[in-house]
Protein backbone atom coordinates (compact mmCIF):
# COMPACT_ATOMS: atom_id res chain seq x y z
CA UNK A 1 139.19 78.59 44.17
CA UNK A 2 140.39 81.24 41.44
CA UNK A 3 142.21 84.39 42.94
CA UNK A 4 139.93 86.58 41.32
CA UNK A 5 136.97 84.71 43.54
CA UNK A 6 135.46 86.33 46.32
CA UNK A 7 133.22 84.70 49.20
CA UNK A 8 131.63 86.25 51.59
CA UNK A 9 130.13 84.86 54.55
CA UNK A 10 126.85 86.50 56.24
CA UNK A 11 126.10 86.98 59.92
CA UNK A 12 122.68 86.19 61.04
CA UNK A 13 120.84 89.21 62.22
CA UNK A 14 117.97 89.54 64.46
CA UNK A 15 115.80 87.05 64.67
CA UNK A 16 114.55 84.27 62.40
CA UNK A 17 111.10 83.35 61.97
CA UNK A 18 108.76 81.02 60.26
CA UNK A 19 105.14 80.99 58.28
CA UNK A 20 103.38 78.63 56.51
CA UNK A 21 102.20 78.57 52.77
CA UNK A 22 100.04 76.17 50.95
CA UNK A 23 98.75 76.40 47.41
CA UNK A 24 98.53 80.49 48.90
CA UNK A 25 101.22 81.96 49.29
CA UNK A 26 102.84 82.54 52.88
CA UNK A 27 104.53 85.79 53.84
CA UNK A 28 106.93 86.80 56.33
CA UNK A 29 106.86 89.57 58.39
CA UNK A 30 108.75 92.85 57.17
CA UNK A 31 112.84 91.98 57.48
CA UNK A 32 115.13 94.28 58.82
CA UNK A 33 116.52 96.69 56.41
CA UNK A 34 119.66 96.70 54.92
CA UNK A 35 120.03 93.28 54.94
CA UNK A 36 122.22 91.14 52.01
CA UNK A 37 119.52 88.33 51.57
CA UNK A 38 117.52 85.81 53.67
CA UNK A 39 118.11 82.12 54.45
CA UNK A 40 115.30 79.98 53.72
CA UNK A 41 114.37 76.25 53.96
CA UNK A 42 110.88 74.64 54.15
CA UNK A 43 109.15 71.05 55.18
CA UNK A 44 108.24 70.77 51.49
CA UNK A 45 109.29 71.95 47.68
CA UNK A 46 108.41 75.94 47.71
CA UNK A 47 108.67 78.51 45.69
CA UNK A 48 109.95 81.76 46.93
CA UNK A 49 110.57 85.36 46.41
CA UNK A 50 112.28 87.94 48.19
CA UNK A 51 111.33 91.41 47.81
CA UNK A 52 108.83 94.79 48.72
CA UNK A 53 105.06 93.73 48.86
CA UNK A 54 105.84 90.64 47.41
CA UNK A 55 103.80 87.42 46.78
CA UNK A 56 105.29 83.50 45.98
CA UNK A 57 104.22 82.33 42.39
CA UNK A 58 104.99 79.61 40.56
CA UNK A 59 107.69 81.82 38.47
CA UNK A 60 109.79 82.09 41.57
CA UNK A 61 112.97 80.62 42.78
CA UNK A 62 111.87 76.60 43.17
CA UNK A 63 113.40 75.16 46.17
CA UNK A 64 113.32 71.73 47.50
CA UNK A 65 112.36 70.71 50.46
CA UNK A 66 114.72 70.62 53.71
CA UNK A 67 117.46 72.48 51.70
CA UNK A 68 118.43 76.14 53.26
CA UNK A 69 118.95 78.47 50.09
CA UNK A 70 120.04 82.05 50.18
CA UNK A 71 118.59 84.63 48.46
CA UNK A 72 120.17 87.95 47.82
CA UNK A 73 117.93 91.05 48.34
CA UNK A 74 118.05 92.77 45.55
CA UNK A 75 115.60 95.87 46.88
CA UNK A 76 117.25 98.96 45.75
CA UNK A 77 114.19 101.11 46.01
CA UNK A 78 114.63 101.53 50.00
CA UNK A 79 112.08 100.02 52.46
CA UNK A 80 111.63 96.75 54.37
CA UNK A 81 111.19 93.61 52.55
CA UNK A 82 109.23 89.86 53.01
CA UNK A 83 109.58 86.60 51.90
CA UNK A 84 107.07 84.63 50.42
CA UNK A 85 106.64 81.23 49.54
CA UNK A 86 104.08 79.00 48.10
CA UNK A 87 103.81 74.70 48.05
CA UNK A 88 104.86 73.40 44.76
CA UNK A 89 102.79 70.03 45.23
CA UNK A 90 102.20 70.35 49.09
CA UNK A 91 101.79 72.90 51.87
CA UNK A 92 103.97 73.24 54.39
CA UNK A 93 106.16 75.74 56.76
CA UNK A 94 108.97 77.79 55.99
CA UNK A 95 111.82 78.64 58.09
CA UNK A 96 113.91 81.79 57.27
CA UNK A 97 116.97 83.80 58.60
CA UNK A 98 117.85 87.40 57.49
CA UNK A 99 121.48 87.75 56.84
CA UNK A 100 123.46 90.66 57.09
């Protein structure tokens, strides 16, 4: 790793969840603020999105299935954020983790 590399490694906090999404996008409930992201696997390939009021499109972050991803929140207009996700060829459930 280069010295000018930093890594940082988040701590889970509260608890996880789950929701399903098919070709309509599934949404979490509202995460705990201030977190640094969410990690998030599914059954299936999913898009998702991390945000306020959100909703999973076909634009979003494509992730395959069974692999846990972490996505940064990037919310800096205050108030609680979801994830969302929605099948890419299938439905299925997702899993998720906020980190802090």
């Amino acid at each position: 790793m280069r010295a000018d590399t930093k890594q940082t490694i988040a701590s889970p906090v509260g608890a996880g969840g789950t929701f399903t999404y098919t070709g309509t996008a599934g949404v979490s409930g509202t995460l705990p603020t201030g977190i640094s992201g969410v990690m998030i696997w599914g059954t299936t390939d999913m898009y998702v999105v991390l945000g306020v009021g959100v909703s999973a499109t076909t634009a979003n972050w494509p992730i395959p299935s069974f692999t846990p991803v972490f996505i940064p929140n990037l919310n800096e207009v205050g108030g609680n954020v979801v994830v969302s996700a929605i099948q890419i060829s299938a439905g299925g459930s997702a899993y998720y983790q906020p980190m802090a």
